[in-house]
Every structure is written in C-alpha cells, then in structure tokens.
Protein backbone atom coordinates (compact mmCIF):
# COMPACT_ATOMS: atom_id res chain seq x y z
CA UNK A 1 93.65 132.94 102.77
CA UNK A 2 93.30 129.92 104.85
CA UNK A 3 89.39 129.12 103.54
CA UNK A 4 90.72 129.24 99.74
CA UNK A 5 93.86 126.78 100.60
CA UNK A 6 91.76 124.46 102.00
CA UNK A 7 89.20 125.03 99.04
CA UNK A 8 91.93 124.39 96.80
CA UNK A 9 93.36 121.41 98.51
CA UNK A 10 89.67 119.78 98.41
CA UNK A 11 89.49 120.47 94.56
CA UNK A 12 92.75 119.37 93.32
CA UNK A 13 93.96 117.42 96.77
CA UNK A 14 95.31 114.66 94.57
CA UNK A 15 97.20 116.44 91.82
CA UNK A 16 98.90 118.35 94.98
CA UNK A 17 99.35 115.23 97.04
CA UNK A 18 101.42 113.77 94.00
CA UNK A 19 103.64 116.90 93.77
CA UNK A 20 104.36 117.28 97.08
CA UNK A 21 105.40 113.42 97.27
CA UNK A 22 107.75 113.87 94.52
CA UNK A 23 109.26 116.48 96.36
CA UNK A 24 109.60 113.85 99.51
CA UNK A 25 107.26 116.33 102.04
CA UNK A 26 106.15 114.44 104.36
CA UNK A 27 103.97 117.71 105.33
CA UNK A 28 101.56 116.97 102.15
CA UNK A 29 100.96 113.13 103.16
CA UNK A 30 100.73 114.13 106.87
CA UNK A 31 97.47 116.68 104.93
CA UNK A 32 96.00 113.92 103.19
CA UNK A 33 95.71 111.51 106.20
CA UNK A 34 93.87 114.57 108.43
CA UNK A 35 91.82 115.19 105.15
CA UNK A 36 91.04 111.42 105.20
CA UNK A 37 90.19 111.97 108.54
CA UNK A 38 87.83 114.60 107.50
CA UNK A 39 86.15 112.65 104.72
CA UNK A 40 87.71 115.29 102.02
CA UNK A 41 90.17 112.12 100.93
CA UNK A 42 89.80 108.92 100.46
CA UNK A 43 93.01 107.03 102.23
CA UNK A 44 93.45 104.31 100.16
CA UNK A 45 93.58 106.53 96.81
CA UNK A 46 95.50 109.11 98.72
CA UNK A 47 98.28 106.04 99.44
CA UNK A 48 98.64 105.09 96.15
CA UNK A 49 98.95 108.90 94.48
CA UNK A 50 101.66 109.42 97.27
CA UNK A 51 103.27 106.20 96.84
CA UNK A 52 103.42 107.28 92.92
CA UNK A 53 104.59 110.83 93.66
CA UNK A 54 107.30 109.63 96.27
CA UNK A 55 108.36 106.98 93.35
CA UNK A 56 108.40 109.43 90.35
CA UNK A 57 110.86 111.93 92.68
CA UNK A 58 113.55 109.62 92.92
CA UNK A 59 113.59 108.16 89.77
CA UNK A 60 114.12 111.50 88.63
CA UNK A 61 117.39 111.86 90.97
CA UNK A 62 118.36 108.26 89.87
CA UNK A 63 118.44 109.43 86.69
CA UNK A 64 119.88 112.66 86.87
CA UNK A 65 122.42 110.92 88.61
CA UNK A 66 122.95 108.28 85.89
CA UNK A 67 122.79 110.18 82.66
CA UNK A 68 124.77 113.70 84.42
CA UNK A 69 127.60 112.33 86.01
CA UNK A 70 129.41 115.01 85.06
CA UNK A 71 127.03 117.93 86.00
CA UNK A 72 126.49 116.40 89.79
CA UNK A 73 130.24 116.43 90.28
CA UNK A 74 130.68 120.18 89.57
CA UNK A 75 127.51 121.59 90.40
CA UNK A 76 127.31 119.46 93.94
CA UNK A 77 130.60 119.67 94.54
CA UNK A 78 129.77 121.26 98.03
CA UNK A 79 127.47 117.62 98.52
CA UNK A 80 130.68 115.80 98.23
CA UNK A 81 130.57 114.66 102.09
CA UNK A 82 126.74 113.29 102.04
CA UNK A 83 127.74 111.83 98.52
CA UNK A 84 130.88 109.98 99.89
CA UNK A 85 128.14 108.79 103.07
CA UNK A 86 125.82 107.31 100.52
CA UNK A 87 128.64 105.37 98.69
CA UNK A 88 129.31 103.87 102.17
CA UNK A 89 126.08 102.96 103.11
CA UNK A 90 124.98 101.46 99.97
CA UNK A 91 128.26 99.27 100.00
CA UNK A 92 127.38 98.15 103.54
CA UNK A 93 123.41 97.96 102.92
CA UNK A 94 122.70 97.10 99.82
CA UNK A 95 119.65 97.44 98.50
CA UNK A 96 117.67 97.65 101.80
CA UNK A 97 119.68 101.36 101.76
CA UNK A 98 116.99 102.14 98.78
CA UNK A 99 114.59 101.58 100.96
CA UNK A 100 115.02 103.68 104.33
CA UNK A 101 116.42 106.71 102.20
CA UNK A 102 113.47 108.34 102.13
CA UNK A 103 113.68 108.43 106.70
CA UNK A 104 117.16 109.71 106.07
CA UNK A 105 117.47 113.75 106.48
CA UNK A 106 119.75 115.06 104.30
CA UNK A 107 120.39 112.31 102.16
CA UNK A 108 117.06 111.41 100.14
CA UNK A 109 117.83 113.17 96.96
CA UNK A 110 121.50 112.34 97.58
CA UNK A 111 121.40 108.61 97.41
CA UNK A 112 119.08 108.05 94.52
CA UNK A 113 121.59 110.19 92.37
CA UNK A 114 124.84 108.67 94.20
CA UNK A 115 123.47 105.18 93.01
CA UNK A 116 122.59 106.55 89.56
CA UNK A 117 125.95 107.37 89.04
CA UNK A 118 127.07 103.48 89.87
CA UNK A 119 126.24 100.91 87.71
CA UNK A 120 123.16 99.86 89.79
CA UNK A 121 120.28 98.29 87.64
CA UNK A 122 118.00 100.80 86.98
CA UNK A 123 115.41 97.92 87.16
CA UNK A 124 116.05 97.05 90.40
CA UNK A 125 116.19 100.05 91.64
CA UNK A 126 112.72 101.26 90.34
CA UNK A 127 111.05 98.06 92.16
CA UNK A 128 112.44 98.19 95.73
CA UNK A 129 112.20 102.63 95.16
CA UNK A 130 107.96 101.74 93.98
CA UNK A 131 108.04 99.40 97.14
CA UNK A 132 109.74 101.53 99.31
CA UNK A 133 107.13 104.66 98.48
CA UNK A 134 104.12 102.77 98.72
CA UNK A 135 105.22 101.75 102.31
CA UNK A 136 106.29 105.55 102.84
CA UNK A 137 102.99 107.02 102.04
CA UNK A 138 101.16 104.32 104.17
CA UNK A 139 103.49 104.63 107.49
CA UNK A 140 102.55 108.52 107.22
CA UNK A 141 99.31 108.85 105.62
CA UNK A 142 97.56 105.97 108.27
CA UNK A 143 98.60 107.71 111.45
CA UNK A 144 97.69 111.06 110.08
CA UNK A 145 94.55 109.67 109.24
CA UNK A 146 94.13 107.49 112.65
CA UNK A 147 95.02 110.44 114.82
CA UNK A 148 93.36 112.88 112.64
CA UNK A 149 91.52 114.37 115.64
CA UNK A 150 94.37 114.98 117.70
CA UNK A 151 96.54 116.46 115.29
CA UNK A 152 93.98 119.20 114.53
CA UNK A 153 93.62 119.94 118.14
CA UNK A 154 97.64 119.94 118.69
CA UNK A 155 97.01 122.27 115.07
CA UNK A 156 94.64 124.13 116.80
CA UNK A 157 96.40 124.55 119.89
CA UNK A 158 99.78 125.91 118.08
CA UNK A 159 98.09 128.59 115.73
CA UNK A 160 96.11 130.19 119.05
CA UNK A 161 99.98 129.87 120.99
CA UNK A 162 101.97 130.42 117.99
CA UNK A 163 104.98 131.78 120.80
CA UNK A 164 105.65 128.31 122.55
CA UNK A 165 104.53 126.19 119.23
CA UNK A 166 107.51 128.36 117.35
CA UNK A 167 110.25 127.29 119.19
CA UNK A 168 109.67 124.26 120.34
CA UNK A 169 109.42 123.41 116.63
CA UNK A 170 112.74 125.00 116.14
CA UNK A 171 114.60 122.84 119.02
CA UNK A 172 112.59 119.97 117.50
CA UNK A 173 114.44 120.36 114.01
CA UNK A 174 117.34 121.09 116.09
CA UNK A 175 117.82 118.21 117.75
CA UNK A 176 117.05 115.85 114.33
CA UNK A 177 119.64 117.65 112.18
CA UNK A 178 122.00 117.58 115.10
CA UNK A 179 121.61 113.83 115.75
CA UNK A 180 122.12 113.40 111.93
CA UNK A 181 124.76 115.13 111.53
CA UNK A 182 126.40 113.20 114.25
CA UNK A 183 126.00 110.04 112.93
CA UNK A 184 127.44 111.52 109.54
CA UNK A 185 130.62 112.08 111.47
CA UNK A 186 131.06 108.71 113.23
CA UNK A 187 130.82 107.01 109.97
CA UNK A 188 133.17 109.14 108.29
CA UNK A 189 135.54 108.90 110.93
CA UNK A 190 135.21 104.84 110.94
CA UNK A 191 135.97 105.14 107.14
CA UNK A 192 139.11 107.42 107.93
CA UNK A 193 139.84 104.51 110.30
CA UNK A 194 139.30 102.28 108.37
CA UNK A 195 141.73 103.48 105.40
CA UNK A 196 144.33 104.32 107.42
CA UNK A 197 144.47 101.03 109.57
CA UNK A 198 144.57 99.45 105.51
CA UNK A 199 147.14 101.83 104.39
CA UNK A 200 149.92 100.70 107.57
CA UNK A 201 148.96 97.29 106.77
C-alpha cells in the first residue's frame, strides 16, 4: 500500500499537489518539499502548482460567499461565531487579513466567504489571495525541502514508535486548537465590550 502511494504520488505528484492546495493541506506541500528533497519534484514547479491550488481554493469560497449569501446564512448557521470573528478582523486588518488567513485554524474557508459576502472587490481580493498563496506554498514547501532529511528520519522514527508519535501528535493539535480558540474568545469578549461601553454612552 505504501510502495503504490508513493508510485502514484511520483506519477501524478503535481495534479495531487494542486488538489490538496485547494483544499489548504499543508500535509501535501509539506510532501512535495521532502519529494524535492528526494529529487521526485522539482521545488520551484512544485511552488508555483501549490501557490495556484492554494489560490483557486479560496476564490472558490470568495465566491460562494459572494454569489450564495443566502445559502451560507442557513446552511452555516452553526459558523455564525467564526463568521462574526472574520467581520472583525477584516474591519481592523484590512486587506493584510487576506493574507495571514491561510495560518489561521479554523477560519481559512471562513474568511474568504465572510468577505465574499461584503462588497470587497473581487479584484483585489484575487491579487493579494494569488500573493498570499505563492508566499504560502514557499514558507512550507522550502523548509520541507531544506530539512528533507530530518523530517524522514523524525517520519521514520514515528511509524517504528507509532505509541509515543500518537499522542504527542494529539496534545500537539491540542494545544493549537486550544490557543485558537482562546484568542476567539478574547476578541469576542472585547467586541461585547466594546458595544456595550457604546450602548451606555
């Protein structure tokens, strides 16, 4: 199973590489540097695919968000909280918010549709988002690719001691969604703040 993943990685590593970036996986560009690493890839084309992938994704959720205003409000109603978050920090960011989405958990296919559904230009958008994922793919394909030796040793190392790799994985992605999720609540509650202090003025 493993010898006909890789196989198929090295035959259609690009058409993958662009699928998993429109799906924001960090996991697939992570792939491509170590394949770099291994000669199966060539970095600078892998870049460029991922940067394209990682662009095409969002537009998609821009979009979705500008033409289905209507659909995202019933069918994510549950998304309301992350929704109201990316209203906030694109009204306090600006457009640098478009670009450090994508390092955001829990909030990358959020904020492209939250903006499509203000009446952000679409043009603007699409350059700083094509920006953005071309400096995505090379912040996480180059390291891959630098440390490529290492990371199939740590690789190595967790499949042989899958009990210690397995957990401390777990309180890994623990400790990220837990720190997000914190700062989620500060800024909420500095909104509440906010309105009320406005509302006893």
């Amino acid at each position: 199973m493993e010898a006909f993943f890789l196989e198929l990685l090295q035959e259609y590593g690009y058409i993958i590489l662009f699928v998993w970036s429109i799906l924001e996986g960090e996991m697939g560009l992570l792939m491509a540097g170590i394949m770099g690493h291994t000669g199966h890839m060539n970095i600078p084309m892998a870049i460029f695919v991922a940067g394209l992938g990682g662009f095409a994704g969002d537009q998609i959720y821009f979009y979705i968000g500008r033409f289905n205003k209507g659909l995202i409000q019933r069918k994510l109603h549950s998304q309301r909280r992350k929704f109201a978050i990316a209203h906030l920090l694109l009204k306090k960011y600006g457009w640098p918010i478009i670009f450090v989405q994508r390092y955001l958990y829990g909030l990358r296919t959020v904020i492209p549709m939250s903006i499509g559904i203000t009446k952000y230009s679409a043009r603007k958008f699409a350059l700083v988002n094509l920006l953005s994922a071309w400096v995505w793919a090379t912040i996480t394909i180059l390291p891959a690719y630098l440390l490529g030796e290492q990371i199939l040793q740590i690789l190595e190392w967790g499949k042989a001691h899958w009990y210690y790799a397995l957990p401390i994985a777990a309180l890994f992605m623990f400790a990220i969604i837990t720190a997000f999720k914190r700062i989620e609540n500060q800024m909420l509650e500095k909104q509440n703040a906010r309105k009320t202090r406005n509302a006893s003025c």
